[in-house]
Protein backbone atom coordinates (compact mmCIF):
# COMPACT_ATOMS: atom_id res chain seq x y z
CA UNK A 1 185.33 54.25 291.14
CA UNK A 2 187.32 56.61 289.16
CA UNK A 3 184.93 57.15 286.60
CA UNK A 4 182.71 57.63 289.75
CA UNK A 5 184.85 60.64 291.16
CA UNK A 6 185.72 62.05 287.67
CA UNK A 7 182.41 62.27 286.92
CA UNK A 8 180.49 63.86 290.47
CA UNK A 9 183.91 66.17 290.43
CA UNK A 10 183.25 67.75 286.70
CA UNK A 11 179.34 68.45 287.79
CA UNK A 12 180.64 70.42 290.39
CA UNK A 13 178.31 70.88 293.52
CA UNK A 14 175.26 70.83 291.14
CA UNK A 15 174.26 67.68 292.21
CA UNK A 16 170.06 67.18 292.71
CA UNK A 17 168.20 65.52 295.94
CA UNK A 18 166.01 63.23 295.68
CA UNK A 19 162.86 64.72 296.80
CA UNK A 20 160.51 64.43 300.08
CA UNK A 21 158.71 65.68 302.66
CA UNK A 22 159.22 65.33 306.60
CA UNK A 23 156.18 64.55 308.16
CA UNK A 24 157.64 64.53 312.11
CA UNK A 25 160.67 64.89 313.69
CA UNK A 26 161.74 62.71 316.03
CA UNK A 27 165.05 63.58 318.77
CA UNK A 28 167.24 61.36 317.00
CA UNK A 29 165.15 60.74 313.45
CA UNK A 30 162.38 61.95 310.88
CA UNK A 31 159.56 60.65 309.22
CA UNK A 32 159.17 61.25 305.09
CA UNK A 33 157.02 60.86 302.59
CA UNK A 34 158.60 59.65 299.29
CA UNK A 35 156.92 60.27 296.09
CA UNK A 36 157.59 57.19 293.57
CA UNK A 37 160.81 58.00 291.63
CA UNK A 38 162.61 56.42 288.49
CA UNK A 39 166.09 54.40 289.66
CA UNK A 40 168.61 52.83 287.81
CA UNK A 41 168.99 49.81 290.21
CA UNK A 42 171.80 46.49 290.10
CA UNK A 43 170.83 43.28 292.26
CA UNK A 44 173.50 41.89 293.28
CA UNK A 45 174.74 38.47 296.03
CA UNK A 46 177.10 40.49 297.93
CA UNK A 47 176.57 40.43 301.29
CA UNK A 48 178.42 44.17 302.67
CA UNK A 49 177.90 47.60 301.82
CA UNK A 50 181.62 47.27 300.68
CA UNK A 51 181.08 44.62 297.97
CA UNK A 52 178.23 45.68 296.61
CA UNK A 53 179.23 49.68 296.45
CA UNK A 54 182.55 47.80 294.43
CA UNK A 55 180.38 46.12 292.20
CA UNK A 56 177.66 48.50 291.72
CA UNK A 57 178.88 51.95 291.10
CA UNK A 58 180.59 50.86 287.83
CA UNK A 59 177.69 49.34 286.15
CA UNK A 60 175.56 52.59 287.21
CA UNK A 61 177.85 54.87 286.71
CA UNK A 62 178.69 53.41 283.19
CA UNK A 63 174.96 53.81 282.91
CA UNK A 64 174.16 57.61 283.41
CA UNK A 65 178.03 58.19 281.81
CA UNK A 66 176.12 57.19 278.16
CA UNK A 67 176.03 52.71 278.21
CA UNK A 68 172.23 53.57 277.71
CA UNK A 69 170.33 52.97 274.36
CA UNK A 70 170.90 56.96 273.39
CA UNK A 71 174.72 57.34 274.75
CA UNK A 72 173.04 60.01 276.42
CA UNK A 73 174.58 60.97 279.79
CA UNK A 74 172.39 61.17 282.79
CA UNK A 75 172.91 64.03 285.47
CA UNK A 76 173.86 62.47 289.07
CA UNK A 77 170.92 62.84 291.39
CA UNK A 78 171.51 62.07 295.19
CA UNK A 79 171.32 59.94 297.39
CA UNK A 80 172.39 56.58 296.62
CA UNK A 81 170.31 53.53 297.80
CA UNK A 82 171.92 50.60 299.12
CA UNK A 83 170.32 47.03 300.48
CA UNK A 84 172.38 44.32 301.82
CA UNK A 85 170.57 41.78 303.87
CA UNK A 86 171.18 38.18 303.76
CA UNK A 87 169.57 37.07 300.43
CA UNK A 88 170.61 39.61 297.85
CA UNK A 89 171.50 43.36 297.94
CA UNK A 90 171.09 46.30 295.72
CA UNK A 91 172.18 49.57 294.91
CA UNK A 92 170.25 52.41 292.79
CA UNK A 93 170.80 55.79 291.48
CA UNK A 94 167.89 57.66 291.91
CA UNK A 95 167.22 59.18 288.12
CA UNK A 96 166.24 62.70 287.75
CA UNK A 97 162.49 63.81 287.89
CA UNK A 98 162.46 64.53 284.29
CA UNK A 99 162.54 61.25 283.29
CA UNK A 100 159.58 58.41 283.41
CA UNK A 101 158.97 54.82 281.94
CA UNK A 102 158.49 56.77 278.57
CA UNK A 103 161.29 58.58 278.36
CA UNK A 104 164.19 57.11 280.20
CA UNK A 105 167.38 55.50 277.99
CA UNK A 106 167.41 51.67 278.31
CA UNK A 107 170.58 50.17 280.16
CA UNK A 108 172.43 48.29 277.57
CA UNK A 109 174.30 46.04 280.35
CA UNK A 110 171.75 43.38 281.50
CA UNK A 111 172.32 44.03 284.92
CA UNK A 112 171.18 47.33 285.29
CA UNK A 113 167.39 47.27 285.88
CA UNK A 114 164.78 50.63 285.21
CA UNK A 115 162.65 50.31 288.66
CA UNK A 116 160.01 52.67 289.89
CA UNK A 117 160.02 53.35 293.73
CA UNK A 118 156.51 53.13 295.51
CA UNK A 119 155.05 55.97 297.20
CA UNK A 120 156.36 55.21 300.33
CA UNK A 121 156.87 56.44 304.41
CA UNK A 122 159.91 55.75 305.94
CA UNK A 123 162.08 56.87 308.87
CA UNK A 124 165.49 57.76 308.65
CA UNK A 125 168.25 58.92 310.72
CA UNK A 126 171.59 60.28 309.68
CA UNK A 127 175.00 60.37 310.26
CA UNK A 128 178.06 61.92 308.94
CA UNK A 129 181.87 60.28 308.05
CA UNK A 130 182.80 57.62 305.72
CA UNK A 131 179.88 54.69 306.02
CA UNK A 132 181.01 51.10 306.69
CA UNK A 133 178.64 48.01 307.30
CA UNK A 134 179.83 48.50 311.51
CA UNK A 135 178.89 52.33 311.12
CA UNK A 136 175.65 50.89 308.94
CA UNK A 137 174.66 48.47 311.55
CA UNK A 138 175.09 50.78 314.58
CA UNK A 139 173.06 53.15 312.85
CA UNK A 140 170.03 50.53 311.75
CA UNK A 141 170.36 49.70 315.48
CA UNK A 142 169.73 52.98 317.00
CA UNK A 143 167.03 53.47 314.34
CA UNK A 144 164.95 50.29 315.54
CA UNK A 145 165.51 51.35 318.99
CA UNK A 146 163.57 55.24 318.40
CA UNK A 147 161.04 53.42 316.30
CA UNK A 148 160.55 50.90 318.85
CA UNK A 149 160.52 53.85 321.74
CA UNK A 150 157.87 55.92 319.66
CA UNK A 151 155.68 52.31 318.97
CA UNK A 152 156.26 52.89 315.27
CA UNK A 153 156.10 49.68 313.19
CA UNK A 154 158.81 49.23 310.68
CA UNK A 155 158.38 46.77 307.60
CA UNK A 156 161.31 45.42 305.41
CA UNK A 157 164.51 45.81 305.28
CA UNK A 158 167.03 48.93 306.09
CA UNK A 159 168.86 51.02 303.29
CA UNK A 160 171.46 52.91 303.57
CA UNK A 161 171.41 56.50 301.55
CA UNK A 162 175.05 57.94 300.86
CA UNK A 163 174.81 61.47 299.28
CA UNK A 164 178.88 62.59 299.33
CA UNK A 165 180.81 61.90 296.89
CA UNK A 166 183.99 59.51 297.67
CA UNK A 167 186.52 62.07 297.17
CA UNK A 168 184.66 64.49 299.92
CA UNK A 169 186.62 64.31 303.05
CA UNK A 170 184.33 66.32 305.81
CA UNK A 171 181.04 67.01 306.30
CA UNK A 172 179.50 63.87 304.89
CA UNK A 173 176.06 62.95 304.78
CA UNK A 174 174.83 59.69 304.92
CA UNK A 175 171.45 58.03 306.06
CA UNK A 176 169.62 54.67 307.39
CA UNK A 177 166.44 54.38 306.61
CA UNK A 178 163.22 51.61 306.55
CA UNK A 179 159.55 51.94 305.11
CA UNK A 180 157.04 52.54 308.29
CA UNK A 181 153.60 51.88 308.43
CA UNK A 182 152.46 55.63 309.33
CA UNK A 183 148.26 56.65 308.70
C-alpha cells in the first residue's frame, strides 16, 4: 500500500480516466458505453473488497512500478476495477490507451494476468467517501433498484470503480457499476 501511495503521490494529479461515453442519465445513475481497454488484472478467492484491495494492489502496483518483462514503469490510469462475488474476485488496473496485446510489458509474477475488456454498456452510479463492502452493497442495492424502476436488464455481476487515491481524504470518487443489455 505504500508503494501504492508513494507512487499516485509522485505523479501528482496527472492521473488518466479511463475513457467512455454516457449514453442517458438517469436521477440517481448513467448509462456508458465502454470501448474495450487493456487491464492488468489479479484473480483472487477473497471474498471482500477489503481482502482483495490487500492482496491486489501490491501485485499491480509492483506491475506498472517496473516487475514487467522491460522494468518499464507504467503510468497509473483510473479507475480501479474490483469484483467480489461469491466464487472468486478480481481487481484490475486499467492500462493506458497507448498500449495493446502488441505492445504491452509481460507481468513477470504469475498472478498478474494481461486481459482485454469487451466493448461493453453498463450503468453506474457513484458515491463519494472511503468505500467499504457495507458502503459497496448499499450502493449495488440502490443501483438494482433504478435499473429495476427504469425496466433495464442487468447481466453479471457488480464492480466497484475507486478512482482516489488512499491518501486523499475529501472529495472521493468512487462507483458501482454492472454490464446492461441496452439496443
Amino acid at each position: 500500500m505504500a508503494l501504492f501511495q508513494t507512487y499516485v503521490s509522485g505523479s501528482g494529479n496527472k492521473t488518466k480516466v479511463q475513457q467512455y461515453n454516457v449514453v442517458r442519465l438517469g436521477n440517481d445513475f448513467e448509462v456508458r458505453y465502454y470501448p474495450s481497454a487493456m487491464m492488468a488484472t489479479i484473480q483472487s478467492s477473497e471474498k471482500s473488497y477489503k481482502a482483495i484491495g490487500r492482496k491486489g494492489y501490491t501485485k499491480l502496483v509492483n506491475f506498472i512500478f517496473g516487475n514487467n518483462s522491460r522494468k518499464q514503469k507504467i503510468t497509473m490510469t483510473a479507475p480501479i476495477h474490483m469484483q467480489v462475488n461469491a466464487t472468486s474476485s478480481s481487481m484490475c488496473f486499467v492500462m493506458p490507451s497507448i498500449y495493446n496485446k502488441g505492445n504491452i510489458p509481460q507481468p513477470i509474477d504469475p498472478d498478474v494476468m494481461i486481459t482485454l475488456s469487451p466493448n461493453e454498456y453498463v450503468a453506474a452510479i457513484k458515491f463519494s467517501g472511503y468505500a467499504n463492502d457495507e458502503k459497496i452493497n448499499y450502493y449495488i442495492e440502490k443501483l438494482k433498484q433504478s435499473l429495476k424502476e427504469n425496466s433495464i436488464t442487468y447481466t453479471g455481476d457488480f464492480s466497484f470503480l475507486g478512482y482516489s487515491p488512499p491518501y486523499q481524504l475529501f472529495d472521493r470518487k468512487n462507483e458501482v457499476i454492472v454490464n446492461i443489455n441496452w439496443h
